[in-house]
Protein backbone atom coordinates (compact mmCIF):
# COMPACT_ATOMS: atom_id res chain seq x y z
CA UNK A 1 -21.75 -7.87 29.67
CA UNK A 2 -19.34 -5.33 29.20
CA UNK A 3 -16.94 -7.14 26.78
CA UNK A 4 -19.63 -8.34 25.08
CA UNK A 5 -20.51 -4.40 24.69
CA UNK A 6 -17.43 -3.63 23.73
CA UNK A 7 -17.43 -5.71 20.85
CA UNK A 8 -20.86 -4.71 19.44
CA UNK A 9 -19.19 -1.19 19.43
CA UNK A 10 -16.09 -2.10 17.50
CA UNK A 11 -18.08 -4.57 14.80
CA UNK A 12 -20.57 -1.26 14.76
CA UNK A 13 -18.05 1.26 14.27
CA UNK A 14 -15.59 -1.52 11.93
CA UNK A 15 -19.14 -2.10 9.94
CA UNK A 16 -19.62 1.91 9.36
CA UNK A 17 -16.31 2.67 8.18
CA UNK A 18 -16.25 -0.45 5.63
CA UNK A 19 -19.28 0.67 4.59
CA UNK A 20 -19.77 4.56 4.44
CA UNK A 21 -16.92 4.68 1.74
CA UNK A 22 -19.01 2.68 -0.55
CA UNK A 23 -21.78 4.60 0.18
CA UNK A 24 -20.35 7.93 -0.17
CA UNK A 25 -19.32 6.38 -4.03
CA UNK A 26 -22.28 4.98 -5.04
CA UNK A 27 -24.24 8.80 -4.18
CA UNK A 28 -21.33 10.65 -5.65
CA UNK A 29 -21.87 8.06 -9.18
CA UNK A 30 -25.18 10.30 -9.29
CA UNK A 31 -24.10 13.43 -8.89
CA UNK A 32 -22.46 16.01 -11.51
CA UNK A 33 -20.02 18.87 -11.13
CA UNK A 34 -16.71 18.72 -9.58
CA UNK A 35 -17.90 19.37 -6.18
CA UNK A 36 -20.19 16.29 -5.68
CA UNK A 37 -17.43 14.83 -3.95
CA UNK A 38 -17.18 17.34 -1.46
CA UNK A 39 -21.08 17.12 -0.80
CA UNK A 40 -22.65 17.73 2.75
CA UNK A 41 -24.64 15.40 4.68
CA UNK A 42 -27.44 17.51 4.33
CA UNK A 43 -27.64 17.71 0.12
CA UNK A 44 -26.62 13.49 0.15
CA UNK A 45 -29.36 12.58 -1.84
CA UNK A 46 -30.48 15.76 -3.49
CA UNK A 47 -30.13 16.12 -7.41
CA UNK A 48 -29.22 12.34 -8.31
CA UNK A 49 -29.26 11.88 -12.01
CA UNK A 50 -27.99 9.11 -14.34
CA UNK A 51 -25.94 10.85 -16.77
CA UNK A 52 -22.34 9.66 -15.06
CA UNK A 53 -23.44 5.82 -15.33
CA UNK A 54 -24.59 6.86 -19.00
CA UNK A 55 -21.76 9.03 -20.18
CA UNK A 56 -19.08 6.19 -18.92
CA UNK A 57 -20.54 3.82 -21.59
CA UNK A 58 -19.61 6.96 -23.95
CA UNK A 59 -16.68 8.32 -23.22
CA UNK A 60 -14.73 5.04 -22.93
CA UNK A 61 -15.12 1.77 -24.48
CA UNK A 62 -16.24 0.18 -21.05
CA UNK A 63 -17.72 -2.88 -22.46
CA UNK A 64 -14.22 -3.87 -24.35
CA UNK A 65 -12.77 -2.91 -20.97
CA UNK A 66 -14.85 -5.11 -19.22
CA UNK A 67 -13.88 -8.28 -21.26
CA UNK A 68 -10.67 -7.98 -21.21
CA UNK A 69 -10.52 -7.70 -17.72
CA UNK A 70 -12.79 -11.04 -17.84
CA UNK A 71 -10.38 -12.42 -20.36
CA UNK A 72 -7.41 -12.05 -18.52
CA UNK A 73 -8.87 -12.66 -15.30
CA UNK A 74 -10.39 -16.08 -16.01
CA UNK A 75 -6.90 -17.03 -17.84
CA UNK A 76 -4.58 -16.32 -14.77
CA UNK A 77 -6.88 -18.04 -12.12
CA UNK A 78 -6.63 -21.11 -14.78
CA UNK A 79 -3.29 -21.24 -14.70
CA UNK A 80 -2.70 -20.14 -11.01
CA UNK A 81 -4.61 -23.26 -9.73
CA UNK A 82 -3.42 -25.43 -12.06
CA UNK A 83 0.32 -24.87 -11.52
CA UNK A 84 0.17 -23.93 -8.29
CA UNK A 85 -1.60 -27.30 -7.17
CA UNK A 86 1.03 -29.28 -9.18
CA UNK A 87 4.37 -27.68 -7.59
CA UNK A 88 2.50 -27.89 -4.28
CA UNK A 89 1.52 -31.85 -4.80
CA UNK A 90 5.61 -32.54 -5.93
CA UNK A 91 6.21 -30.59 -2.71
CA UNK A 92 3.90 -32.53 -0.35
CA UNK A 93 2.90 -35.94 -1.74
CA UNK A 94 6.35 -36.48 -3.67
CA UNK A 95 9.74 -37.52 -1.91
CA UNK A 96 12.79 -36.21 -3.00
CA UNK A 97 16.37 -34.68 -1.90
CA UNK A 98 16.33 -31.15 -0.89
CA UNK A 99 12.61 -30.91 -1.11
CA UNK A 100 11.55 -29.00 2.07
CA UNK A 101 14.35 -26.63 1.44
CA UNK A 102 13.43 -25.66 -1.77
CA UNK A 103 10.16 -25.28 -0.46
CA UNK A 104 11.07 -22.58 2.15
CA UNK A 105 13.45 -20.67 -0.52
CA UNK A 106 10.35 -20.24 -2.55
CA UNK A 107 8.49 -18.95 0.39
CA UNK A 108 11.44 -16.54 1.00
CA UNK A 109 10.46 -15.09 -2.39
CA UNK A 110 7.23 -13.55 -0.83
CA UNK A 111 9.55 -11.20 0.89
CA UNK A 112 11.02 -9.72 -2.11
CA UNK A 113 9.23 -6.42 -3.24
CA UNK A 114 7.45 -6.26 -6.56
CA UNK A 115 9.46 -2.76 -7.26
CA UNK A 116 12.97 -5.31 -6.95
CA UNK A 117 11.81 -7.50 -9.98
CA UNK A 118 9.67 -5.27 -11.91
CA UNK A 119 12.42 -3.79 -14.63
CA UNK A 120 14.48 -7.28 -14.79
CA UNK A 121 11.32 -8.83 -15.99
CA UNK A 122 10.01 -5.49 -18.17
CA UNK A 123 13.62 -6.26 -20.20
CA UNK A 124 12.95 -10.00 -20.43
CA UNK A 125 9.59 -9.20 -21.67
CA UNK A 126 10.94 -6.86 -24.24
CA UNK A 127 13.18 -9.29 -25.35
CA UNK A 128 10.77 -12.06 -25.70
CA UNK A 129 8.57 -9.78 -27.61
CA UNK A 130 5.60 -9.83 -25.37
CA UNK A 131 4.58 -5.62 -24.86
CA UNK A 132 1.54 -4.53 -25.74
CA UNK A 133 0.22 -7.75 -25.47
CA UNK A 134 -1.72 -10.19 -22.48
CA UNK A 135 1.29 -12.75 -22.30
CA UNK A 136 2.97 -11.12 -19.50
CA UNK A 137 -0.56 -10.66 -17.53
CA UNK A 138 -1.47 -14.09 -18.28
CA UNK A 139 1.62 -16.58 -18.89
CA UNK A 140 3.22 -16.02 -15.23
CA UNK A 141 -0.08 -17.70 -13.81
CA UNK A 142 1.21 -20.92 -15.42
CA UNK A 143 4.45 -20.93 -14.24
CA UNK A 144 3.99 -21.73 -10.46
CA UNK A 145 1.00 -19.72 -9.63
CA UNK A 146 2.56 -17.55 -6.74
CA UNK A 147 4.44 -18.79 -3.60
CA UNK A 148 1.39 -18.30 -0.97
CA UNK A 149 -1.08 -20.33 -3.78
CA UNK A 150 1.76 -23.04 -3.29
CA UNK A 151 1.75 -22.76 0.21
CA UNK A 152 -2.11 -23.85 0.73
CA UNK A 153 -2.12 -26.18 -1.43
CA UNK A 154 0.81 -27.99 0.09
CA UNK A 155 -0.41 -27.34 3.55
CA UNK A 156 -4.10 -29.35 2.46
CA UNK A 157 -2.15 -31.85 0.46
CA UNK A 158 -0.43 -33.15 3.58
CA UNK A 159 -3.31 -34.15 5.18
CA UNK A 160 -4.09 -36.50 2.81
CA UNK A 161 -3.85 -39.79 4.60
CA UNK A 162 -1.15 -41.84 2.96
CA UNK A 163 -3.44 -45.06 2.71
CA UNK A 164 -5.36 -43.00 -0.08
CA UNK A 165 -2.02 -42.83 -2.15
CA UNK A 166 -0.98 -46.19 -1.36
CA UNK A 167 -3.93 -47.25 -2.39
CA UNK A 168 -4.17 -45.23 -5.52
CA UNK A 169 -0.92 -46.67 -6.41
CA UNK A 170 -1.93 -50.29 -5.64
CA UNK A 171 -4.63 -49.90 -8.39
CA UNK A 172 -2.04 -49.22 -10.78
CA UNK A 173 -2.17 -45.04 -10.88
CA UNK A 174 0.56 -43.23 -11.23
CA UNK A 175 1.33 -39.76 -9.45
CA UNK A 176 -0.09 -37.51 -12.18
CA UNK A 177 -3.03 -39.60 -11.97
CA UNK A 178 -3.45 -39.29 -8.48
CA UNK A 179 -3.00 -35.92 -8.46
CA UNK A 180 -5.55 -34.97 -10.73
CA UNK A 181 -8.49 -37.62 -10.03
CA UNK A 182 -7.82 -37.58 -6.42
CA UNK A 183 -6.02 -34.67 -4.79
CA UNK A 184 -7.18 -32.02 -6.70
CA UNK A 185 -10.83 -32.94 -6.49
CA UNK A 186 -10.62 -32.57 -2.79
CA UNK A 187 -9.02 -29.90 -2.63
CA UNK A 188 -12.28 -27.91 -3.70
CA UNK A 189 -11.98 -25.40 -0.85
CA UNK A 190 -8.31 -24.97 -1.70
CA UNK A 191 -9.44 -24.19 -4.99
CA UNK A 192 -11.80 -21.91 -4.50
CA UNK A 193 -9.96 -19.75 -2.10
CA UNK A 194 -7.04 -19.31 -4.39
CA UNK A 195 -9.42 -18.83 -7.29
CA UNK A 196 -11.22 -15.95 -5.29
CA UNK A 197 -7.51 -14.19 -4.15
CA UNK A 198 -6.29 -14.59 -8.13
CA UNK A 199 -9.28 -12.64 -9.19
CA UNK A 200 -9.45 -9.76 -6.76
CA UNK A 201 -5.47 -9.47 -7.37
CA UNK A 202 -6.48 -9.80 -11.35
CA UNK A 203 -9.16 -8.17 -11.66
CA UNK A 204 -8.06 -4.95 -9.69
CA UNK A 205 -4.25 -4.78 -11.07
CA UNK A 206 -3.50 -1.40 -12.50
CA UNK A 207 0.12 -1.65 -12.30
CA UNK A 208 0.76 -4.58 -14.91
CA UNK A 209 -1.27 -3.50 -17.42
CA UNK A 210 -0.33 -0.11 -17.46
CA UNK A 211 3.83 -1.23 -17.63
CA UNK A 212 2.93 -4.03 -20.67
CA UNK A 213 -0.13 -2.58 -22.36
CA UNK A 214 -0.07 0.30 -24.83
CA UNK A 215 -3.09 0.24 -27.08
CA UNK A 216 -6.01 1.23 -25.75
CA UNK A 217 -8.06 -1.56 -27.85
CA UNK A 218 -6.40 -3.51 -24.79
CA UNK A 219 -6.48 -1.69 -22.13
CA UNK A 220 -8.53 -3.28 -18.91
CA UNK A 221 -11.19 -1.67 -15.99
CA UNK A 222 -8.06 -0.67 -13.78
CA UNK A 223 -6.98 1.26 -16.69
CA UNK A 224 -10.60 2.90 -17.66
CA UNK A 225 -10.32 4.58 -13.97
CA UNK A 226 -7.31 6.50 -15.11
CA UNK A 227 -9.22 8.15 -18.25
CA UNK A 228 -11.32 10.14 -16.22
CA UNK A 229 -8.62 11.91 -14.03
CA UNK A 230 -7.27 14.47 -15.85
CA UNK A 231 -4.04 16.59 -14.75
CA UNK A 232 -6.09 19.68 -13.69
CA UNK A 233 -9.79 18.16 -13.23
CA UNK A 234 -10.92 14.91 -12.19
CA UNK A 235 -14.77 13.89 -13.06
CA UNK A 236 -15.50 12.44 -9.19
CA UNK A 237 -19.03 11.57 -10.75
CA UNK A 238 -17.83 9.53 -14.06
CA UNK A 239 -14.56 8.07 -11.63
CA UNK A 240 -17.61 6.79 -9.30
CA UNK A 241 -19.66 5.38 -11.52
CA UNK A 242 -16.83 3.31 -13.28
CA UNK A 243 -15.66 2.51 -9.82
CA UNK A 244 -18.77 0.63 -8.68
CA UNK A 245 -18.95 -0.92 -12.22
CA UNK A 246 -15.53 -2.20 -11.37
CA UNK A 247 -16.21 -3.18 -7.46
CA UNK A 248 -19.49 -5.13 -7.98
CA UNK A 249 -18.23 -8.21 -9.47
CA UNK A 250 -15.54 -8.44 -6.34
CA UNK A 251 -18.21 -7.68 -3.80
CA UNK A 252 -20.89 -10.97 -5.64
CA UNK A 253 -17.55 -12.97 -5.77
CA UNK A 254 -16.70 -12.61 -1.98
CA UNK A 255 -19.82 -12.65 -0.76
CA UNK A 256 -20.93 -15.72 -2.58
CA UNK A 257 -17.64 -17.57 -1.71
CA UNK A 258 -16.49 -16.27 1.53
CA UNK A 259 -17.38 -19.41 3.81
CA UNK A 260 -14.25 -21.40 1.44
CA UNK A 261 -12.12 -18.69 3.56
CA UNK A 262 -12.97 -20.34 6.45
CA UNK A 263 -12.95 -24.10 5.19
CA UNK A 264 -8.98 -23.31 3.93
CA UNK A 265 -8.16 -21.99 6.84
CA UNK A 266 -9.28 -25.31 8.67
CA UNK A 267 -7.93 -27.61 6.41
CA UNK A 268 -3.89 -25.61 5.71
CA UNK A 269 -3.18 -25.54 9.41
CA UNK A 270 -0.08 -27.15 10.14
CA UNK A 271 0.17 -31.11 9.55
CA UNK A 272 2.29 -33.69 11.27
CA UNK A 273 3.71 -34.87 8.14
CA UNK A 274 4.92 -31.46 7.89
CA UNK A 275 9.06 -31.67 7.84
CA UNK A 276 9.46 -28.32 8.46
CA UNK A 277 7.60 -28.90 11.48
CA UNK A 278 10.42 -31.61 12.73
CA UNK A 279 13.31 -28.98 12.60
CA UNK A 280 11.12 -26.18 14.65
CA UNK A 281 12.52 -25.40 18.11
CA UNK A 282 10.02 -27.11 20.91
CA UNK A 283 8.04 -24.43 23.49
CA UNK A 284 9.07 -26.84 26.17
């Protein structure tokens, strides 16, 4: 009874704090003056007006924002799951020399820090001719989709039973085949988590676009926030409203797609065919 207490507290009190945040944004979107962030408890929902949600539409172009958020969004997730899904079928279904190695130096890569790489790839960039424009936003999503997107895919691929690909290959298909008319198609909750995790990264990225894009014509959401902080005043009620503009796609997208969280989890657990698995030290 007590434990059971206990955790109705800490959901309670987990719930309140994930929630009053939003809250406290969404009142302080309808409130003007510089000190509607600062508002009391009391005065919450006194004075609301609609001029923030209004003036955002005015002072910035939000809709051109908004698309090529979409735009660039939509473009990495289609290259994320496509190339991540094909290095993580070579690296599962495939057998070749040095594969499982290879495999754990690219997972070694998620420890390197994004500040290590960031001006090596800025000068290769440069030198490619790509600022100011969506290639290096976009093209990177093509060219292995991220170690961790790898990483789930590979873990579901193993459990493929190998009677499917013998079979496959009995009828005559050949691995590229396979791959796309059989692995990928059940791979759906695979799929869909890495499709969710590319957008939220995507779709909330500030850092890329401000390093590779100069013109405002292509500037994205992430970017629109920064217009409205100025160096000695910051409009809390415009920075709201433009924030829950920006957070209500991510909150539809989770909550429409959360229970393919749980279904990855289930099916990337570790897998006897596994041969990292083999060199792991026994608990015995």
């Amino acid at each position: 009874m007590i434990a059971r207490l206990l955790i109705i507290m800490g959901l309670t009190l987990g719930l309140t704090f994930s929630v009053l945040p939003f809250f406290w944004m969404l009142i302080t979107s309808f409130k003007s003056g510089w000190s509607s962030m600062f508002i009391s408890l009391d005065s919450l929902l006194d004075n609301l007006i609609l001029k923030n949600n209004i003036s955002v539409f005015e002072k910035i172009p939000l809709l051109l924002f908004t698309k090529n958020s979409i735009f660039i969004s939509f473009s990495t997730i289609i290259g994320t799951v496509l190339s991540s899904s094909a290095v993580a079928y070579a690296f599962s279904v495939l057998k070749w020399q040095y594969r499982d190695k290879l495999f754990l130096f690219i997972i070694f890569t998620m420890m390197i820090p994004l500040q290590v790489t960031m001006i090596p790839v800025f000068v290769i960039y440069k030198q490619l001719g790509w600022l100011n424009s969506f290639k290096p936003l976009i093209v990177p999503a093509f060219l292995g989709g991220g170690a961790f997107n790898i990483f789930l895919y590979r873990q579901f691929f193993l459990k493929i039973p190998n009677e499917i690909i013998d079979a496959a290959k009995m009828d005559g298909m050949n691995h590229f085949q396979i791959y796309w008319y059989i692995a990928l198609p059940i791979a759906k909750s695979v799929t869909a988590t890495v499709a969710i995790l590319t957008f939220l990264f995507s779709w909330n990225d500030f850092m890329g676009p401000l390093i590779y894009l100069s013109d405002q014509i292509k500037g994205t959401l992430a970017l629109g926030l920064m217009l409205f902080v100025g160096q000695n005043q910051t409009e809390w009620g415009e920075l709201m409203a433009i924030s829950i503009i920006m957070i209500l796609p991510v909150i539809i997208v989770f909550i429409a797609f959360q229970k393919y969280f749980i279904r990855c989890l289930l099916y990337t657990s570790p897998s006897p065919r596994d041969g990292l698995l083999s060199r792991m030290p026994s608990s015995a």
